[in-house]
Protein backbone atom coordinates (compact mmCIF):
# COMPACT_ATOMS: atom_id res chain seq x y z
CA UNK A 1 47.81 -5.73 -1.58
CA UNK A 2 46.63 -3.95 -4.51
CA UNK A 3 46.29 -7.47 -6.96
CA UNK A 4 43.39 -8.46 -4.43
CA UNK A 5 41.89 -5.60 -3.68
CA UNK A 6 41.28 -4.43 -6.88
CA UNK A 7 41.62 -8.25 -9.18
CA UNK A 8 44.23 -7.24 -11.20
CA UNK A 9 47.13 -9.38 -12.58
CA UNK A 10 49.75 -6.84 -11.41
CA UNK A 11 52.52 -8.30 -13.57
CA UNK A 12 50.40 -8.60 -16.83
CA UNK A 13 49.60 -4.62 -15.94
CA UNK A 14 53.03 -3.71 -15.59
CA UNK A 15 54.14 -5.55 -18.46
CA UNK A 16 51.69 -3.95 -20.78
CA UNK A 17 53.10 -0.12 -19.12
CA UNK A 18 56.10 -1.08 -19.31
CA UNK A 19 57.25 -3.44 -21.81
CA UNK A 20 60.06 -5.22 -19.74
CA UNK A 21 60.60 -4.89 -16.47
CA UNK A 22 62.44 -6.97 -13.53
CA UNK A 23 60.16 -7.31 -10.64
CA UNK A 24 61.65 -6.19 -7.25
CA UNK A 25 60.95 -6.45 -3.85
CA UNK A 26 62.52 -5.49 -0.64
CA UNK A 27 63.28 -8.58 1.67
CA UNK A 28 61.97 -6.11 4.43
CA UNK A 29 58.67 -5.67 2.15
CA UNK A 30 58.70 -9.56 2.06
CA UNK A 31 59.23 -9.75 6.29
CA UNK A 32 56.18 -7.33 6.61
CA UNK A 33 54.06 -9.31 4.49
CA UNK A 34 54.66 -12.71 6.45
CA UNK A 35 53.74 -10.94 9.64
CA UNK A 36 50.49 -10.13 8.29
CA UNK A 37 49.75 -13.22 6.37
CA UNK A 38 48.86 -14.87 9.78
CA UNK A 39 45.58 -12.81 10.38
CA UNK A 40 42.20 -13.85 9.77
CA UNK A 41 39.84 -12.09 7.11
CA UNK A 42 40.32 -9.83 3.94
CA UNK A 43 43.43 -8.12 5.21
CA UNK A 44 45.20 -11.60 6.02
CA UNK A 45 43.99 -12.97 2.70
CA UNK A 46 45.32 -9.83 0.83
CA UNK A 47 48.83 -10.33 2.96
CA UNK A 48 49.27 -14.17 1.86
CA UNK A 49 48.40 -12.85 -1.94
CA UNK A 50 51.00 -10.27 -1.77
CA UNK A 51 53.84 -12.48 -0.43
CA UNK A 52 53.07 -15.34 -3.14
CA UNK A 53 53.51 -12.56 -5.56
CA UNK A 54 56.59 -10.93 -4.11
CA UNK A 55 58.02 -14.89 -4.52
CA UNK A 56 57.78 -14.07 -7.99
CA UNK A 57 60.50 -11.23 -8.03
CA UNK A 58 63.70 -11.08 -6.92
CA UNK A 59 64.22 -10.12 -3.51
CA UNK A 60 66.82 -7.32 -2.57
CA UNK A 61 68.12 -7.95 0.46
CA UNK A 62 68.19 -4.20 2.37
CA UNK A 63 69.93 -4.77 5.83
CA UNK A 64 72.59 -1.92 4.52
CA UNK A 65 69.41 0.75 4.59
CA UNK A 66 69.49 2.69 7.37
CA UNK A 67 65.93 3.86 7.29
CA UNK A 68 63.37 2.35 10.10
CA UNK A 69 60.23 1.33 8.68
CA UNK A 70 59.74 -0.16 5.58
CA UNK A 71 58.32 2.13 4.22
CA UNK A 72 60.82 4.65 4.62
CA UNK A 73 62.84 2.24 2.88
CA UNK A 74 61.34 1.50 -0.36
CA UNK A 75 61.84 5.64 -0.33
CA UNK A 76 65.21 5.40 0.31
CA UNK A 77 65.99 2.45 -2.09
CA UNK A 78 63.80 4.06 -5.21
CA UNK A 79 66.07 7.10 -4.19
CA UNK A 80 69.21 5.32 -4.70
CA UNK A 81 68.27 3.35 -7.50
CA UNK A 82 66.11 5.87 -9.01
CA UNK A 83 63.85 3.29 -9.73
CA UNK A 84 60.34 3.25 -9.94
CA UNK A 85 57.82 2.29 -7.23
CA UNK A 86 54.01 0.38 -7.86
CA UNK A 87 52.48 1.51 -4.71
CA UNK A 88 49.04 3.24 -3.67
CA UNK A 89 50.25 4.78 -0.16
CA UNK A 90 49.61 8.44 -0.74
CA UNK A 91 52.13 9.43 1.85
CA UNK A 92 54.89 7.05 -0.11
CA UNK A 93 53.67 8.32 -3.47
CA UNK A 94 54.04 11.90 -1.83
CA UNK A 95 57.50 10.77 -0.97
CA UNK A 96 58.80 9.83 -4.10
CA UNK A 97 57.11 12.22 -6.15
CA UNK A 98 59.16 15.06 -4.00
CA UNK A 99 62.41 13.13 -5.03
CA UNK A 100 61.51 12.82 -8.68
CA UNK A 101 61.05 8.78 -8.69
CA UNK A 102 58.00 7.73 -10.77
CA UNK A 103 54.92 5.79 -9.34
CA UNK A 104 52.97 3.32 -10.64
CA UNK A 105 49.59 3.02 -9.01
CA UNK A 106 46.04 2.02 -9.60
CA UNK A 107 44.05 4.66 -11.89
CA UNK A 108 40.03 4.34 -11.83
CA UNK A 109 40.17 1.01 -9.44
CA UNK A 110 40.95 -0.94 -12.83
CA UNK A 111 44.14 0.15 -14.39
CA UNK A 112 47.89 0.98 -13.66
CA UNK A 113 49.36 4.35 -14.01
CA UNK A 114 52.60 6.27 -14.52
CA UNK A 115 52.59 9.28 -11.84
CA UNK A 116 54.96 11.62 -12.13
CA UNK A 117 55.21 15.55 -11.22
């Protein structure tokens, strides 16, 4: 949800981080996001924003992931994978940061950052 709360192109961001990239996204992610796409107001709005984006990536399906919520599973994929994660959940940043994954995540409200520890 971070493109609309914080009006940023999220794949011209990453693509000036990162060079290349491939844009993923867990089906799981994509499920989550279509459940909240029905409401009303700002957070509905932001839902519906996030799944037309996640249309843009490819879509991993995760049904083999044994973890319960999704976010537990973007920790355990990015584990497995080792690859890195654009999120700005402090408790999944927390998460990854433990395993040694990097984070990408919104720096000053304006631009995207590389976290690592």
């Amino acid at each position: 949800m971070m493109p609309a709360q914080f009006q940023i192109d999220i794949f011209e961001e990453l693509r000036e981080l990162l060079g290349s990239f491939e844009p993923l996204v867990m089906s799981r992610v994509m499920q989550e996001l279509a459940g909240l796409s029905r409401a009303r107001g700002r957070d509905g709005s932001a839902a519906r924003l996030g799944f037309s984006l996640g249309e843009k990536c490819t879509i991993i399906d995760c049904n083999d992931l044994k973890s319960p919520t999704v976010d537990e599973q973007v920790i355990e994929y990015a584990t497995l994978t080792r690859c890195m994660v654009v999120t700005n959940d402090r408790r999944v940043r927390e998460a990854l940061y433990t395993r040694g994954i990097g984070v990408i995540s919104m720096r000053q409200k304006k631009k995207l950052e590389i976290m690592r520890r």
